[in-house]
PDB file of N, CA and C in Angstrom:
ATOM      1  N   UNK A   1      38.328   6.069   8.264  1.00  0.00           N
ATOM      2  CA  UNK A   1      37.411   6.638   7.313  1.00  0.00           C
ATOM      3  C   UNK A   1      38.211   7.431   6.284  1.00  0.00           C
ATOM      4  N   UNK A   2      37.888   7.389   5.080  1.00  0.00           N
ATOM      5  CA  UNK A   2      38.600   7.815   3.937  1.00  0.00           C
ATOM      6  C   UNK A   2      38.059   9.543   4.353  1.00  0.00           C
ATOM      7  N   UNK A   3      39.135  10.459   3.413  1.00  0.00           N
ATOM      8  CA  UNK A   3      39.285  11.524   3.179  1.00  0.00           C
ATOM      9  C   UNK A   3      39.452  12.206   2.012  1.00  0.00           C
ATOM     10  N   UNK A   4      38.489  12.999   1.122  1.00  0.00           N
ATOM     11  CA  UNK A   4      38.853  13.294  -0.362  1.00  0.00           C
ATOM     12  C   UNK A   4      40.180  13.920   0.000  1.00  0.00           C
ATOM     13  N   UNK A   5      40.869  13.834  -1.198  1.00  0.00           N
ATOM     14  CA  UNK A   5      41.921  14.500  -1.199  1.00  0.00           C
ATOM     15  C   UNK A   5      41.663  15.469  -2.361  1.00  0.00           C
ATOM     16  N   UNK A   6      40.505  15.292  -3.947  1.00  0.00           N
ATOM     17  CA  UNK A   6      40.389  16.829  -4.220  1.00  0.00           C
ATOM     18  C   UNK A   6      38.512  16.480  -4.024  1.00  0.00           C
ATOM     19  N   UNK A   7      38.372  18.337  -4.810  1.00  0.00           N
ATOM     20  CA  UNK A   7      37.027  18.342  -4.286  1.00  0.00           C
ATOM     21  C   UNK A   7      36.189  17.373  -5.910  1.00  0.00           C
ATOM     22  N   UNK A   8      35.044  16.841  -5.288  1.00  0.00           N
ATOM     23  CA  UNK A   8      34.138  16.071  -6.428  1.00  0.00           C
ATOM     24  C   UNK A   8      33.013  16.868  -6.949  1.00  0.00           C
ATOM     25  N   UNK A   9      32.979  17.024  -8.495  1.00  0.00           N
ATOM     26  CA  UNK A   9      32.399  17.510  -8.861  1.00  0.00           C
ATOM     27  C   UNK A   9      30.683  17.450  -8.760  1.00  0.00           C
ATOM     28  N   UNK A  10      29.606  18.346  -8.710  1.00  0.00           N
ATOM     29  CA  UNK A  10      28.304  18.111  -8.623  1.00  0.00           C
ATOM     30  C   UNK A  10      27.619  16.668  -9.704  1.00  0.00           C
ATOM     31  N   UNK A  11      28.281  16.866 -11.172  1.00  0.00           N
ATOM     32  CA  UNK A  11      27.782  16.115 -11.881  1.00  0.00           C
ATOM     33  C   UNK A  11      28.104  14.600 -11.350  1.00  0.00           C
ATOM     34  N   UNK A  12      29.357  14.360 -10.444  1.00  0.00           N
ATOM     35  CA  UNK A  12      29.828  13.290  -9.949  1.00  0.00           C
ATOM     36  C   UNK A  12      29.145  12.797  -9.008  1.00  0.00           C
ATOM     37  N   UNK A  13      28.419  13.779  -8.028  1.00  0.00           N
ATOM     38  CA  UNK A  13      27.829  13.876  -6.974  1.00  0.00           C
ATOM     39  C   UNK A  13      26.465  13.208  -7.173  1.00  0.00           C
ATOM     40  N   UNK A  14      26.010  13.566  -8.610  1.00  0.00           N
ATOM     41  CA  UNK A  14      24.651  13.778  -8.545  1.00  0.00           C
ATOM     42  C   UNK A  14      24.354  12.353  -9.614  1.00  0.00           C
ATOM     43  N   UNK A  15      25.694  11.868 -10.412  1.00  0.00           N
ATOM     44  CA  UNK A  15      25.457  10.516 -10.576  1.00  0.00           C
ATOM     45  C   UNK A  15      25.510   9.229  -9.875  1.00  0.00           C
ATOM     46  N   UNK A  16      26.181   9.461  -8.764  1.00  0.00           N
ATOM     47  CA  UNK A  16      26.382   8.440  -7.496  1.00  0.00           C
ATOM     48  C   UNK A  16      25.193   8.422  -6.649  1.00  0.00           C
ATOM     49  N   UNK A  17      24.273   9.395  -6.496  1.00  0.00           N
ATOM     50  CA  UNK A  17      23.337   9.687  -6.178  1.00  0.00           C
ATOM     51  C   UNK A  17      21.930   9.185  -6.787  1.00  0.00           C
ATOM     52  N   UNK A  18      22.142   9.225  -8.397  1.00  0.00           N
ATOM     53  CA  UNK A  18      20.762   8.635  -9.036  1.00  0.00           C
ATOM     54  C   UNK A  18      20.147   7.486  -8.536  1.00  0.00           C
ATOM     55  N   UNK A  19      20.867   6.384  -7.460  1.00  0.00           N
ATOM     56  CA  UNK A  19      20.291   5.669  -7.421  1.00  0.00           C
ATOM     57  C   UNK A  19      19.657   5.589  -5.873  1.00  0.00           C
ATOM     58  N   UNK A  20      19.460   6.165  -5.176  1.00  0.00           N
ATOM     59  CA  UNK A  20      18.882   7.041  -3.849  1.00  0.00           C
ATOM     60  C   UNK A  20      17.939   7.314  -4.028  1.00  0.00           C
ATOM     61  N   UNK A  21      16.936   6.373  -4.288  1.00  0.00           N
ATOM     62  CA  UNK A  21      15.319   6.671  -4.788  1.00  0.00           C
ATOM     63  C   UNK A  21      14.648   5.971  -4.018  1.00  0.00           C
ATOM     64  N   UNK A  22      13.327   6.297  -3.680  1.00  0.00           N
ATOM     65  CA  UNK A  22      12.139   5.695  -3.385  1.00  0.00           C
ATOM     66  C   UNK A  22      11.482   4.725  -4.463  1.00  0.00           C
ATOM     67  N   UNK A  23      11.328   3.684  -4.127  1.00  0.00           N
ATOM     68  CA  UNK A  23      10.478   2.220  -4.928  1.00  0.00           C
ATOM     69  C   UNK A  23       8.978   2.580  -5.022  1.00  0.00           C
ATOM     70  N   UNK A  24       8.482   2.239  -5.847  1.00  0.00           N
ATOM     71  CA  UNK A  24       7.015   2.738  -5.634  1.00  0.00           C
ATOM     72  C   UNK A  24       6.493   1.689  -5.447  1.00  0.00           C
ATOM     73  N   UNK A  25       5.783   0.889  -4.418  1.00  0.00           N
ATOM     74  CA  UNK A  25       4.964  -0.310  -3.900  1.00  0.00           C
ATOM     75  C   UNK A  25       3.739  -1.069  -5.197  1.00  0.00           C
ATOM     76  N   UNK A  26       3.733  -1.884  -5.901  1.00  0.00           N
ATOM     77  CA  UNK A  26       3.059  -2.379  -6.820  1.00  0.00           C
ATOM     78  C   UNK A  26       1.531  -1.810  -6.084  1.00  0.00           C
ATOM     79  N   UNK A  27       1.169  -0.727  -7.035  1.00  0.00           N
ATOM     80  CA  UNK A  27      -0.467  -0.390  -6.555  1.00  0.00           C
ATOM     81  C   UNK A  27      -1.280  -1.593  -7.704  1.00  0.00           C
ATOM     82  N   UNK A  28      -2.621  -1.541  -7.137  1.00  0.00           N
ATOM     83  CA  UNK A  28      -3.702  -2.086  -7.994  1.00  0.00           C
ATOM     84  C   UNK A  28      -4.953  -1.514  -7.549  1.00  0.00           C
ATOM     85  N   UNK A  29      -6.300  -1.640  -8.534  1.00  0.00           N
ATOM     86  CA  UNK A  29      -7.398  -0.880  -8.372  1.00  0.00           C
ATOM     87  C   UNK A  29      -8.129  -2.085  -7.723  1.00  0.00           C
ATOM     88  N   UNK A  30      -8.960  -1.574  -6.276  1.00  0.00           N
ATOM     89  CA  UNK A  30     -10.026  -2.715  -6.013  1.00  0.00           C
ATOM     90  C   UNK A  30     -10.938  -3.294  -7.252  1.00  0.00           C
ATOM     91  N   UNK A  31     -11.560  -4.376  -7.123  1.00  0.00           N
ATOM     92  CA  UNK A  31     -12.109  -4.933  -8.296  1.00  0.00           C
ATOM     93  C   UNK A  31     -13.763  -4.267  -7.745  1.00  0.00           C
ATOM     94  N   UNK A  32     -13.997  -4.217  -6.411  1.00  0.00           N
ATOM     95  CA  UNK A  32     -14.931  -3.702  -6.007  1.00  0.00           C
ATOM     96  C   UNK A  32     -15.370  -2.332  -6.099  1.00  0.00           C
ATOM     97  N   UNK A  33     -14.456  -1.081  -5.350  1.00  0.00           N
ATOM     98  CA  UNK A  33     -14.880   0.047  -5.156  1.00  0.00           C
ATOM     99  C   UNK A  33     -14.241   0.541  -6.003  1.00  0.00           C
ATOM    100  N   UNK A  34     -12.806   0.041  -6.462  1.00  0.00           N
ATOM    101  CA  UNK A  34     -11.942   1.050  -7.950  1.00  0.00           C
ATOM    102  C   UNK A  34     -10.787   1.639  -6.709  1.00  0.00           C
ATOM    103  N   UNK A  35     -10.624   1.687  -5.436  1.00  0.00           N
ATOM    104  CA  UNK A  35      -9.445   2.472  -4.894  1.00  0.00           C
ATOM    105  C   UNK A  35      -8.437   2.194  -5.039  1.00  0.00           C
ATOM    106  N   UNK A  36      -7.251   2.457  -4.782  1.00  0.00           N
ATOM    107  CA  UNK A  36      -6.068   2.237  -5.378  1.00  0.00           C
ATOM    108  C   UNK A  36      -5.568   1.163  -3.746  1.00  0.00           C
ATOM    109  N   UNK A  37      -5.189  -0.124  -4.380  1.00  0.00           N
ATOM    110  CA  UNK A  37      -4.647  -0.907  -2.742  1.00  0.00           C
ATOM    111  C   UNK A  37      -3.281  -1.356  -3.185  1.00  0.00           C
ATOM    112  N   UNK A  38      -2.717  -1.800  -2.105  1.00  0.00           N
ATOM    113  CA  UNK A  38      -1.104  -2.798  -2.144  1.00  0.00           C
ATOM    114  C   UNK A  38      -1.588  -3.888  -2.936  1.00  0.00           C
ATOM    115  N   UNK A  39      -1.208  -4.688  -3.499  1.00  0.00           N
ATOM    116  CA  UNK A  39      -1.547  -5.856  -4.662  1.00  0.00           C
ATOM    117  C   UNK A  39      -1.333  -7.089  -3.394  1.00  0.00           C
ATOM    118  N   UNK A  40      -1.830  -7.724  -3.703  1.00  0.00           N
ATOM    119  CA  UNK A  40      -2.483  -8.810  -2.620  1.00  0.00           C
ATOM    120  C   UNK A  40      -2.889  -8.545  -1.097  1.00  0.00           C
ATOM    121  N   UNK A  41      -3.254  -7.252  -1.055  1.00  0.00           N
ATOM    122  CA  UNK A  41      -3.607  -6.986   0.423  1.00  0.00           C
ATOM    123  C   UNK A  41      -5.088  -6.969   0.279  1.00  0.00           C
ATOM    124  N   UNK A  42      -5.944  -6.940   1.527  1.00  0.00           N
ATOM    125  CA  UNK A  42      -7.343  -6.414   1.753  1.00  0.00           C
ATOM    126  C   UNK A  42      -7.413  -5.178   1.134  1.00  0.00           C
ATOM    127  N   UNK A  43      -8.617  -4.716   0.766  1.00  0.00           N
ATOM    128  CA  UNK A  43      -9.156  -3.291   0.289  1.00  0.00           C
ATOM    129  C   UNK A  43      -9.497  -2.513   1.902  1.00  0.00           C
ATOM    130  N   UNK A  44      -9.014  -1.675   2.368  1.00  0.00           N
ATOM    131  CA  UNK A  44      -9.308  -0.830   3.439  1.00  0.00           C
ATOM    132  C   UNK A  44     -10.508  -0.437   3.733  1.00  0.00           C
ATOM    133  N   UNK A  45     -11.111  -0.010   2.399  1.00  0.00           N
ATOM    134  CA  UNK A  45     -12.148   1.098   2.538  1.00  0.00           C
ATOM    135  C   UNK A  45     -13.552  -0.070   2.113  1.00  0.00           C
ATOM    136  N   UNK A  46     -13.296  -1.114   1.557  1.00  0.00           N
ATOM    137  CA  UNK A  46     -14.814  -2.300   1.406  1.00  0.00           C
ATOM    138  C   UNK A  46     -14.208  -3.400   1.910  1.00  0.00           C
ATOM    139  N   UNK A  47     -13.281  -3.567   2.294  1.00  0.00           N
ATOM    140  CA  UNK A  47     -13.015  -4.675   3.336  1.00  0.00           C
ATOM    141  C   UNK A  47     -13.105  -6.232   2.061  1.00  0.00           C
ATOM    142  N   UNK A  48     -13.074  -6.165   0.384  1.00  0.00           N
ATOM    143  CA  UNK A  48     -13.333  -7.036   0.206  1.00  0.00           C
ATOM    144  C   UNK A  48     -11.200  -7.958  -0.886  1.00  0.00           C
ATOM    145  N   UNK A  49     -11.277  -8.974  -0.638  1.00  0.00           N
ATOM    146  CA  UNK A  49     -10.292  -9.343  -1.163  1.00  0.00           C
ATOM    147  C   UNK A  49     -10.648 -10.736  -2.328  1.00  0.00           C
ATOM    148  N   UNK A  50     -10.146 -10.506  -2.860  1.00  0.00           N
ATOM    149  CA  UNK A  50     -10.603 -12.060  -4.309  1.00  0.00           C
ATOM    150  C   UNK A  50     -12.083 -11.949  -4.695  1.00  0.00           C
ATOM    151  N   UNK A  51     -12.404 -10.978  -4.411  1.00  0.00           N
ATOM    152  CA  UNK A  51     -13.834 -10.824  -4.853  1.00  0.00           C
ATOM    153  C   UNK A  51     -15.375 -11.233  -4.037  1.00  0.00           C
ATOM    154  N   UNK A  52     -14.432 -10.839  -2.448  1.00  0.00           N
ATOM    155  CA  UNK A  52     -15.424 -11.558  -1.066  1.00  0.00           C
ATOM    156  C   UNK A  52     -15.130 -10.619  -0.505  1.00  0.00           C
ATOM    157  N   UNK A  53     -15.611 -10.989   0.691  1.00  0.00           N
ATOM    158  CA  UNK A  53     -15.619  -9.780   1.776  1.00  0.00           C
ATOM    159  C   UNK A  53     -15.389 -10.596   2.853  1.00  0.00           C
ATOM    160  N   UNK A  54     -13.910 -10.003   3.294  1.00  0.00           N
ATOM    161  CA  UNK A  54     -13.022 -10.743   4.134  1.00  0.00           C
ATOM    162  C   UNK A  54     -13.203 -10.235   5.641  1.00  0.00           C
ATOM    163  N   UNK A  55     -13.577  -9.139   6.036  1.00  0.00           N
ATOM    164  CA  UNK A  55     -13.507  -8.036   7.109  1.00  0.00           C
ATOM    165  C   UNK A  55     -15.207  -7.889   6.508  1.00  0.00           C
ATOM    166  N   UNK A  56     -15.941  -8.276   8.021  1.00  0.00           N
ATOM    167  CA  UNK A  56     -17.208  -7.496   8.029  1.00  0.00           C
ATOM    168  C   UNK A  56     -17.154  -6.289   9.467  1.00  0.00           C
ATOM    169  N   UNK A  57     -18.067  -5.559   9.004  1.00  0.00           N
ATOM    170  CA  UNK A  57     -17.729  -4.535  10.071  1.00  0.00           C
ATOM    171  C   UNK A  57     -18.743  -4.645  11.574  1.00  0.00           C
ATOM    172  N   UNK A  58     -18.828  -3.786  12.520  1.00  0.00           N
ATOM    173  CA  UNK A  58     -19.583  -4.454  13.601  1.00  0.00           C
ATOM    174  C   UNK A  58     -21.140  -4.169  12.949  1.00  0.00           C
ATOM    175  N   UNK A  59     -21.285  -3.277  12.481  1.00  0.00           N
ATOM    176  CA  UNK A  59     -23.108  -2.885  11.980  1.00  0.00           C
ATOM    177  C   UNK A  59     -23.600  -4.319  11.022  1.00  0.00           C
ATOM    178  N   UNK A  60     -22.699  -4.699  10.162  1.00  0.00           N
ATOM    179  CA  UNK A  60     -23.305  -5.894   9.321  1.00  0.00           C
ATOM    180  C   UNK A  60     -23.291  -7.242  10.663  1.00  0.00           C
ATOM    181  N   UNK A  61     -22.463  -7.396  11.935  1.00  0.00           N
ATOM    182  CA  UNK A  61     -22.248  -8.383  12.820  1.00  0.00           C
ATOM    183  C   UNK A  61     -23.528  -7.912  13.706  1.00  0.00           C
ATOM    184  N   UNK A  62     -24.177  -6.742  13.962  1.00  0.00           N
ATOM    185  CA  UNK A  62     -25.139  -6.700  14.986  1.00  0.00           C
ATOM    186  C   UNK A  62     -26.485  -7.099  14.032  1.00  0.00           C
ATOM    187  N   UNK A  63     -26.265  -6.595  12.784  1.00  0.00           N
ATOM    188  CA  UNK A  63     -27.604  -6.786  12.265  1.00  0.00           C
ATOM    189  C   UNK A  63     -27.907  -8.290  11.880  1.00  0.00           C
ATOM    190  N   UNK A  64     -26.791  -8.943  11.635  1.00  0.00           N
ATOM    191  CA  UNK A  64     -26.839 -10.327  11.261  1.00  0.00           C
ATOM    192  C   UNK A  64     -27.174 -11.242  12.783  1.00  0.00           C
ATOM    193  N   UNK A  65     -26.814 -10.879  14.105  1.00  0.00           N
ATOM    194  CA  UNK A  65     -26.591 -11.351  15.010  1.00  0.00           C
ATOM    195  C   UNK A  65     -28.643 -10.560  15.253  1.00  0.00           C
ATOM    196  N   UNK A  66     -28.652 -10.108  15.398  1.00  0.00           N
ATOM    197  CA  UNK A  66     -30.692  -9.787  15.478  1.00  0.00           C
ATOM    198  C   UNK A  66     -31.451 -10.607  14.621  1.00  0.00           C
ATOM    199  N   UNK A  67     -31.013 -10.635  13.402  1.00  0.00           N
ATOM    200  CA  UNK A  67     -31.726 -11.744  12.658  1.00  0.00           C
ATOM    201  C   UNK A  67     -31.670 -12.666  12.949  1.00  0.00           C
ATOM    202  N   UNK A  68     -30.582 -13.256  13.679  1.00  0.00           N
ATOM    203  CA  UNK A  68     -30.633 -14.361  14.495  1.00  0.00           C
ATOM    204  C   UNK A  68     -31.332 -15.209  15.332  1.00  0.00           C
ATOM    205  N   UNK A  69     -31.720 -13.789  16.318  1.00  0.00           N
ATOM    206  CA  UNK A  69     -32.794 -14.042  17.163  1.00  0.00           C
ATOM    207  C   UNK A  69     -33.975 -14.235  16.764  1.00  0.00           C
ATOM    208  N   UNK A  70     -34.579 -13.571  16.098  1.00  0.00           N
ATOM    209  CA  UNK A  70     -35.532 -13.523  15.536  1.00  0.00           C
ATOM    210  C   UNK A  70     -35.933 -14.973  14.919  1.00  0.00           C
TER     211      UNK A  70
END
């Protein structure tokens, strides 16, 4: 392992450094509710993707599953 031999200055420090950043993940707004999601993922909070609804939750599956019977 290398060893400085003099000391490096902060401005040196702190330009070798500029590139030690966090990426910011491509956000986008649901087309549905407006929340902010990952760009081609599901919407979390309405469950809808491409302009459907990909994820139904169990209350829309029990109520659809009674109408059933009926």
């Amino acid at each position: 392992m290398a060893v400085q031999q003099r000391r490096g200055s902060k401005t040196r420090k702190r330009l070798r450094r500029t590139h030690f950043k966090l990426e910011v993940t491509g956000l986008t707004t649901c087309p549905n509710c407006g929340t902010l999601i990952r760009a081609h993922h599901v919407c979390p909070k309405c469950h809808h993707y491409a302009g459907k609804d990909v994820i139904t939750t169990e209350e829309v599956k029990k109520e659809t599953k009674a109408k059933a019977k009926k």
